[in-house]
N, C-alpha and C. Protein backbone atom coordinates (compact mmCIF):
# COMPACT_ATOMS: atom_id res chain seq x y z
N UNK A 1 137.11 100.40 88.62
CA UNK A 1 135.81 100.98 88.88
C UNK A 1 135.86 102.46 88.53
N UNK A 2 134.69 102.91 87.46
CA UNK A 2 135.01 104.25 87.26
C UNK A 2 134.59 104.92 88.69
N UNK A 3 135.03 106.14 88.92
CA UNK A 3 134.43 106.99 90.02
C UNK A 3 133.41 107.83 89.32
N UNK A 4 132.52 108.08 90.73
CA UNK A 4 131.32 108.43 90.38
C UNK A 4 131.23 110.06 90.17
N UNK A 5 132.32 110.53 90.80
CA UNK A 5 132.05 112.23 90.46
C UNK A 5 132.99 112.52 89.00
N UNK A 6 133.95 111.38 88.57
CA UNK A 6 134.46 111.67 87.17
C UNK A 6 133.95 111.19 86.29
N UNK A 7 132.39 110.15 86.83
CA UNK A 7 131.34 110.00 85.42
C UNK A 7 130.58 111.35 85.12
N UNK A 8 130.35 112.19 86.31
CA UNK A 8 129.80 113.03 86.09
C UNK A 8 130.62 114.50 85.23
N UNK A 9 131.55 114.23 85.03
CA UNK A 9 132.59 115.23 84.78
C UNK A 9 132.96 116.21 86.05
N UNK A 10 133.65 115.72 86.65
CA UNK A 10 134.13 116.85 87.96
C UNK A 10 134.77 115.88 88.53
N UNK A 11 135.84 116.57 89.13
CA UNK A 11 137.06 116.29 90.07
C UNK A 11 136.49 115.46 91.14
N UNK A 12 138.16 113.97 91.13
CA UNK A 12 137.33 113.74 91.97
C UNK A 12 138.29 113.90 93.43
N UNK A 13 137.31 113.43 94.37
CA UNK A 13 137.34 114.27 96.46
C UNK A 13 138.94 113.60 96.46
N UNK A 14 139.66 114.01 97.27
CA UNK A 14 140.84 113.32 97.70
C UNK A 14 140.31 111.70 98.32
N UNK A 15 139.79 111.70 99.43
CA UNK A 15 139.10 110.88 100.05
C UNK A 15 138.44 109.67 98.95
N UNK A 16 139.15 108.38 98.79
CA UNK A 16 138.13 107.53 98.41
C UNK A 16 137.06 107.04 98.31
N UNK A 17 136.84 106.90 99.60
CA UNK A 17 135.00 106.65 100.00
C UNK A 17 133.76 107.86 99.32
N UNK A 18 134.51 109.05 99.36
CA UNK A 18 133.26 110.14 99.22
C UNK A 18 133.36 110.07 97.49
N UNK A 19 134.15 109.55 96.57
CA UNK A 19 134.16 108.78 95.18
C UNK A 19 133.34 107.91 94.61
N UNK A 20 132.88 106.93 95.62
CA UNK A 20 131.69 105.77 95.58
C UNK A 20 130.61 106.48 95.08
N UNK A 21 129.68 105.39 94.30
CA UNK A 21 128.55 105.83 94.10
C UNK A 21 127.34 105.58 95.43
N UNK A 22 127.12 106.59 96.17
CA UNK A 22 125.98 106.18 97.46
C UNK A 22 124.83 106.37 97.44
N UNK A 23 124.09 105.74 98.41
CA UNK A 23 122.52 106.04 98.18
C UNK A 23 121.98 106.51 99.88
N UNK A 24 121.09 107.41 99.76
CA UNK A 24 120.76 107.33 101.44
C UNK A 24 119.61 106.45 102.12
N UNK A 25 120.02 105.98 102.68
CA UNK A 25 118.89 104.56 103.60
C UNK A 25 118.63 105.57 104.80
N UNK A 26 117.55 104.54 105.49
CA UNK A 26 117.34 105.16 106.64
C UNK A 26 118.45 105.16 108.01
N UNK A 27 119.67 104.42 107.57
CA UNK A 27 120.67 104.30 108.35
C UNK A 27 121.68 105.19 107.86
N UNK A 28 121.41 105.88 106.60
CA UNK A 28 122.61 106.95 106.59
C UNK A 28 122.97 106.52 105.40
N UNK A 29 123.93 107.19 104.36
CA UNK A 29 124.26 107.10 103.51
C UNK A 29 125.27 105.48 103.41
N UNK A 30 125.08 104.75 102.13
CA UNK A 30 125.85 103.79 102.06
C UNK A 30 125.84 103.31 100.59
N UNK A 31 127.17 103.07 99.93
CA UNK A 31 128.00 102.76 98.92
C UNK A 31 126.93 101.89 98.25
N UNK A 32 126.37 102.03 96.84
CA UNK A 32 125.69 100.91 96.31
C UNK A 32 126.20 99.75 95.94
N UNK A 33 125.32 98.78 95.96
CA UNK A 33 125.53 97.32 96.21
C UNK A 33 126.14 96.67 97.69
N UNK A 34 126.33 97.88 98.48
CA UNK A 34 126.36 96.90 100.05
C UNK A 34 125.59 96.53 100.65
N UNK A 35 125.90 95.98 101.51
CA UNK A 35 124.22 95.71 102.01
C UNK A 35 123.98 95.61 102.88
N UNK A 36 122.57 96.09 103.20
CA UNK A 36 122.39 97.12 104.10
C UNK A 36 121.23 95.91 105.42
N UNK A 37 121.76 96.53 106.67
CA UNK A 37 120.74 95.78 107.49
C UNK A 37 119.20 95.32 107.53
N UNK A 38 118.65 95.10 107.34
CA UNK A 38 116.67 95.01 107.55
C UNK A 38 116.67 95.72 108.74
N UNK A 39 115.47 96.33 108.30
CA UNK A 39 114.80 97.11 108.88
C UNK A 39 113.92 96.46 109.45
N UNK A 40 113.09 96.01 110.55
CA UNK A 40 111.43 95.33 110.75
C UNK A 40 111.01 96.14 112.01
N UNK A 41 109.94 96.66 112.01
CA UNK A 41 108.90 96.79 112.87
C UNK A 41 108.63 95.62 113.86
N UNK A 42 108.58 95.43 114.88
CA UNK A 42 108.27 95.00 115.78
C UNK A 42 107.30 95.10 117.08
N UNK A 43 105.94 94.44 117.42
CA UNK A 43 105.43 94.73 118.05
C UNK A 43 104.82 93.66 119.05
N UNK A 44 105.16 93.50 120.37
CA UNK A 44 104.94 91.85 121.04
C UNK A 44 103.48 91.89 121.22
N UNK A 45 102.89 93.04 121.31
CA UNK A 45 101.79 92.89 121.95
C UNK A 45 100.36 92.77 121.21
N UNK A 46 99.85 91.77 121.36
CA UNK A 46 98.36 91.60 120.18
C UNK A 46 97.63 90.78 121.12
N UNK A 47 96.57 90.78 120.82
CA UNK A 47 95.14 90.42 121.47
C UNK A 47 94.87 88.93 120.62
N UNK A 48 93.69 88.01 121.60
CA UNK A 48 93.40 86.56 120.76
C UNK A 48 93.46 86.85 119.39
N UNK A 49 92.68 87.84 118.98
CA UNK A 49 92.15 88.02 117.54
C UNK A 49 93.37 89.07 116.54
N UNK A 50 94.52 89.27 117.25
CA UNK A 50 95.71 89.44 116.42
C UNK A 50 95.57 91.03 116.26
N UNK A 51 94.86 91.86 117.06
CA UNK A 51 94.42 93.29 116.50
C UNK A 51 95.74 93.84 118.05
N UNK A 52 96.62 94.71 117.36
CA UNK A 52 97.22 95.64 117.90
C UNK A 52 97.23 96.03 119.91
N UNK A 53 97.38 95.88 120.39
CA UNK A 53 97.39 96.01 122.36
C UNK A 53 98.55 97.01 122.33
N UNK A 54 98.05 97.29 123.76
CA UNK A 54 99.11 97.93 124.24
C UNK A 54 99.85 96.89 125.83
N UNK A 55 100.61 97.37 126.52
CA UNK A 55 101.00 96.29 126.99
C UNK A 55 100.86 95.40 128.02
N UNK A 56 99.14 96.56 128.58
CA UNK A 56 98.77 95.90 130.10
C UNK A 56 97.57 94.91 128.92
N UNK A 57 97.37 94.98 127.47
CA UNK A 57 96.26 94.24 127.16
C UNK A 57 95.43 94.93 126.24
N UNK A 58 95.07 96.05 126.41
CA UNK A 58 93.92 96.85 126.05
C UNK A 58 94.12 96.91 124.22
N UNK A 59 93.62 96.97 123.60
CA UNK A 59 93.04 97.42 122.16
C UNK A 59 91.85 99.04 122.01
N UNK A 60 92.42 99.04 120.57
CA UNK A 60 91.11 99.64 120.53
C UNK A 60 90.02 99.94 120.53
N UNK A 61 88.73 100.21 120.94
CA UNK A 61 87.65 99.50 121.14
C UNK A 61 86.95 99.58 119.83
N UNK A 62 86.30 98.09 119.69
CA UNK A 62 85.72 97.83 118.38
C UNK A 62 84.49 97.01 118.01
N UNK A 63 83.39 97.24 117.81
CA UNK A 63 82.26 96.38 117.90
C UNK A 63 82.77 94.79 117.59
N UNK A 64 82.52 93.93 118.78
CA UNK A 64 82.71 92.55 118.15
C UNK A 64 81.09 92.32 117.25
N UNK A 65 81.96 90.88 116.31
CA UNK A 65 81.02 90.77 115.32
C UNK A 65 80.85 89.23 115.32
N UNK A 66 80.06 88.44 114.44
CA UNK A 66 80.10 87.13 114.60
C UNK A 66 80.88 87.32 113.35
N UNK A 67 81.81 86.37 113.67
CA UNK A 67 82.47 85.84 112.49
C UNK A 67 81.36 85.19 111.05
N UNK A 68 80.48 84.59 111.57
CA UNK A 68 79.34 83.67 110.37
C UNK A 68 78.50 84.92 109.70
N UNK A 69 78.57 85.51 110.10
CA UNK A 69 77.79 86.82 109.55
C UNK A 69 78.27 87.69 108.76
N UNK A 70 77.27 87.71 107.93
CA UNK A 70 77.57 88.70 106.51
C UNK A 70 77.25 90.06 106.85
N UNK A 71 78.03 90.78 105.91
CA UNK A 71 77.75 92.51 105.93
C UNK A 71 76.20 92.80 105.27
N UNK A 72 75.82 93.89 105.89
CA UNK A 72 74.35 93.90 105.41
C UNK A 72 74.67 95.41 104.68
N UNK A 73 74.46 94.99 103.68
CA UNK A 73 73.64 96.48 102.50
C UNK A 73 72.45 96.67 102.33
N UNK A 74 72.26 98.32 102.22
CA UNK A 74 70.98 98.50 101.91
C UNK A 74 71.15 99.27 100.46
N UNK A 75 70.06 98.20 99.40
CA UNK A 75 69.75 99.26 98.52
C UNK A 75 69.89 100.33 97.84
N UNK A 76 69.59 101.07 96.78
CA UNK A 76 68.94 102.76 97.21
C UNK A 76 68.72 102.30 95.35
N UNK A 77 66.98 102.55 95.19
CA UNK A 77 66.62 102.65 94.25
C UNK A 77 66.79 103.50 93.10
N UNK A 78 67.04 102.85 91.72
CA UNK A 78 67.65 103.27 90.58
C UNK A 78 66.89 102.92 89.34
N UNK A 79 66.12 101.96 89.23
CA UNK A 79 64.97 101.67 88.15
C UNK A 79 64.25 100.94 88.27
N UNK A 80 63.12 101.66 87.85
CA UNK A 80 61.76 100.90 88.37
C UNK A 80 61.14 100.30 86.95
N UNK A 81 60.63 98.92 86.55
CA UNK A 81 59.83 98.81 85.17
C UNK A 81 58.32 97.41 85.57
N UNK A 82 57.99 98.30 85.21
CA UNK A 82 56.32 96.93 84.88
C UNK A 82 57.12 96.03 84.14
N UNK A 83 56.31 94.84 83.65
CA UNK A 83 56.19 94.18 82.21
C UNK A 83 54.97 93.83 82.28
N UNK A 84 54.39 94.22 81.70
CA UNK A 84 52.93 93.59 81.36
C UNK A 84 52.38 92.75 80.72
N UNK A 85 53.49 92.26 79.87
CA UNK A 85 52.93 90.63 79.95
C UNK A 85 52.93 89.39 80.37
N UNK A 86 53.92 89.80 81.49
CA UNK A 86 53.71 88.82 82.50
C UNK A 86 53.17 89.25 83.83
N UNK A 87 52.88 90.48 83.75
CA UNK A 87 52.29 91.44 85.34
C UNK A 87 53.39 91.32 86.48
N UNK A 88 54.80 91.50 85.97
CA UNK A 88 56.04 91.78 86.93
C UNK A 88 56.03 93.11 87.22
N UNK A 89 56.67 93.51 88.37
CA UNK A 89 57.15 94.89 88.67
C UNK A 89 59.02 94.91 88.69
N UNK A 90 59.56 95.07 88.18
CA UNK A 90 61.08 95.09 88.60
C UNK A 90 61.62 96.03 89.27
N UNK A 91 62.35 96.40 90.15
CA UNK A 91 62.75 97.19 91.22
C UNK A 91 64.20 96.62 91.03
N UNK A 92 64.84 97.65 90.77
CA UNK A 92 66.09 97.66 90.68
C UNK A 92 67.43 98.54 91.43
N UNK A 93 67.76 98.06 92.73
CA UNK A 93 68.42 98.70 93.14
C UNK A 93 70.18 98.56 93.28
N UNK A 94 70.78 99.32 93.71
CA UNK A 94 72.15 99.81 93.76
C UNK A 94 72.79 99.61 94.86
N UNK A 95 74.00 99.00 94.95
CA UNK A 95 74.39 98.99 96.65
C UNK A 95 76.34 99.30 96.28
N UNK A 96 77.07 99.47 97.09
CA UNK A 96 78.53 99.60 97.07
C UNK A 96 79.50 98.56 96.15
N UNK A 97 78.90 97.39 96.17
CA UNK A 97 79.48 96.31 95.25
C UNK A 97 78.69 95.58 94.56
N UNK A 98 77.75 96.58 94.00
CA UNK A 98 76.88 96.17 92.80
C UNK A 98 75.22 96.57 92.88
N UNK A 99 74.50 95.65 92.18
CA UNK A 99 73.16 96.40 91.72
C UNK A 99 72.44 94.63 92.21
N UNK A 100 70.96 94.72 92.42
CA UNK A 100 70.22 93.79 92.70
C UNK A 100 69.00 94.15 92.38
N UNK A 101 68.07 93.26 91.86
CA UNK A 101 67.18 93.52 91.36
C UNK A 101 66.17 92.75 91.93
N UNK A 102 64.76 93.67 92.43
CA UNK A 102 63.32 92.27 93.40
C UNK A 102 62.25 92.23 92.52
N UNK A 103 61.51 91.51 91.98
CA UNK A 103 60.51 90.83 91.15
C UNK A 103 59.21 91.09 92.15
N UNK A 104 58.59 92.21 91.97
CA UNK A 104 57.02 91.79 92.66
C UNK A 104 55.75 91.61 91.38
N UNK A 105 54.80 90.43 92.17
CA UNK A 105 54.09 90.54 91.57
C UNK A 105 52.82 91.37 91.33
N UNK A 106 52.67 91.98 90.00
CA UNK A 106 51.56 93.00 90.06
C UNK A 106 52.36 94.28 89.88
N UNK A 107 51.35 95.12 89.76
CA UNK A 107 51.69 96.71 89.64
C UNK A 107 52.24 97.61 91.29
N UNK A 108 53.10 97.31 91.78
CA UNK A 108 53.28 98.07 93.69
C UNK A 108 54.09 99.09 92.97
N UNK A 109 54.90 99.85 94.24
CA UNK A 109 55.59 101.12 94.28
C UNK A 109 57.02 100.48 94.95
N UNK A 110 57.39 100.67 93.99
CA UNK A 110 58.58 100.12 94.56
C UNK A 110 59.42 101.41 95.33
N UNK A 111 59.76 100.32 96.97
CA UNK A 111 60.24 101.44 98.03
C UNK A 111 61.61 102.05 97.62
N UNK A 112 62.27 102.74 98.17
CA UNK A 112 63.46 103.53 97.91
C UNK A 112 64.58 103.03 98.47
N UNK A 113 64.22 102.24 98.87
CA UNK A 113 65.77 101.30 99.76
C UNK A 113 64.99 100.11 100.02
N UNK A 114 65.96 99.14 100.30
CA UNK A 114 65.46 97.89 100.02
C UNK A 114 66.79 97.10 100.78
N UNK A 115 66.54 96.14 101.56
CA UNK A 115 68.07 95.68 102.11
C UNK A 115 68.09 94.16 101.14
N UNK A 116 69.44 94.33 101.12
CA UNK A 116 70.08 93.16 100.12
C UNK A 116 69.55 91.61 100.97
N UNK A 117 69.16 90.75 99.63
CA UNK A 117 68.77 89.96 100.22
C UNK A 117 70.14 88.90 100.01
N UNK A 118 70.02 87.72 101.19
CA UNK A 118 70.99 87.11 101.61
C UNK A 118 70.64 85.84 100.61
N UNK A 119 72.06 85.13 100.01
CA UNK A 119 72.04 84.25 99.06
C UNK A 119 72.27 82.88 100.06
């Protein structure tokens, strides 16, 4: 095995071990290719719904939600067009994960927010 401070060109330590090539872990320096303990995080304490406790129970406090229920977006208007030959209004708005567009009929004003409609 070459040593690692005479790949580098320099003398090497009396001491064998300090010769090795090492790396530092969170347990301290150790010789590459040994191998090294796991590390894991551990935490006993979680609530029905798997969110973090402490150990008399408590969580963080957090609006419960229905699970069946969708996130609601609103809108925020970005283009407005007639067509006049079919007497559409298109209203075209913008939301965080995309754009949606409402069809009225006739000439209206299309409002400035608009909540996403549910599919």
């Amino acid at each position: 095995m070459m040593l690692a401070r005479v790949a580098l060109g320099r003398d090497p330590y009396p001491d064998a071990a300090a010769n090795r090539p090492m790396t530092l872990t969170g347990q301290g320096y150790v010789a590459l290719g040994a191998q090294v303990a796991q590390v894991a995080k551990f935490n006993p304490y979680h609530d029905e719904r798997g969110r973090f406790t402490t150990a008399n129970g408590v969580s963080a406090a957090s609006p419960q939600r229905n699970d069946d229920r969708q996130l609601a977006f609103t809108g925020t208007l970005i283009d407005k067009r007639y067509d006049e030959v079919i007497g559409i209004t298109h209203c075209t708005y913008a939301t965080p994960v995309g754009t949606f567009t409402i069809e009225h009929k006739g000439h209206v004003a299309c409002p400035d927010t608009y909540p996403v409609p549910r599919f």
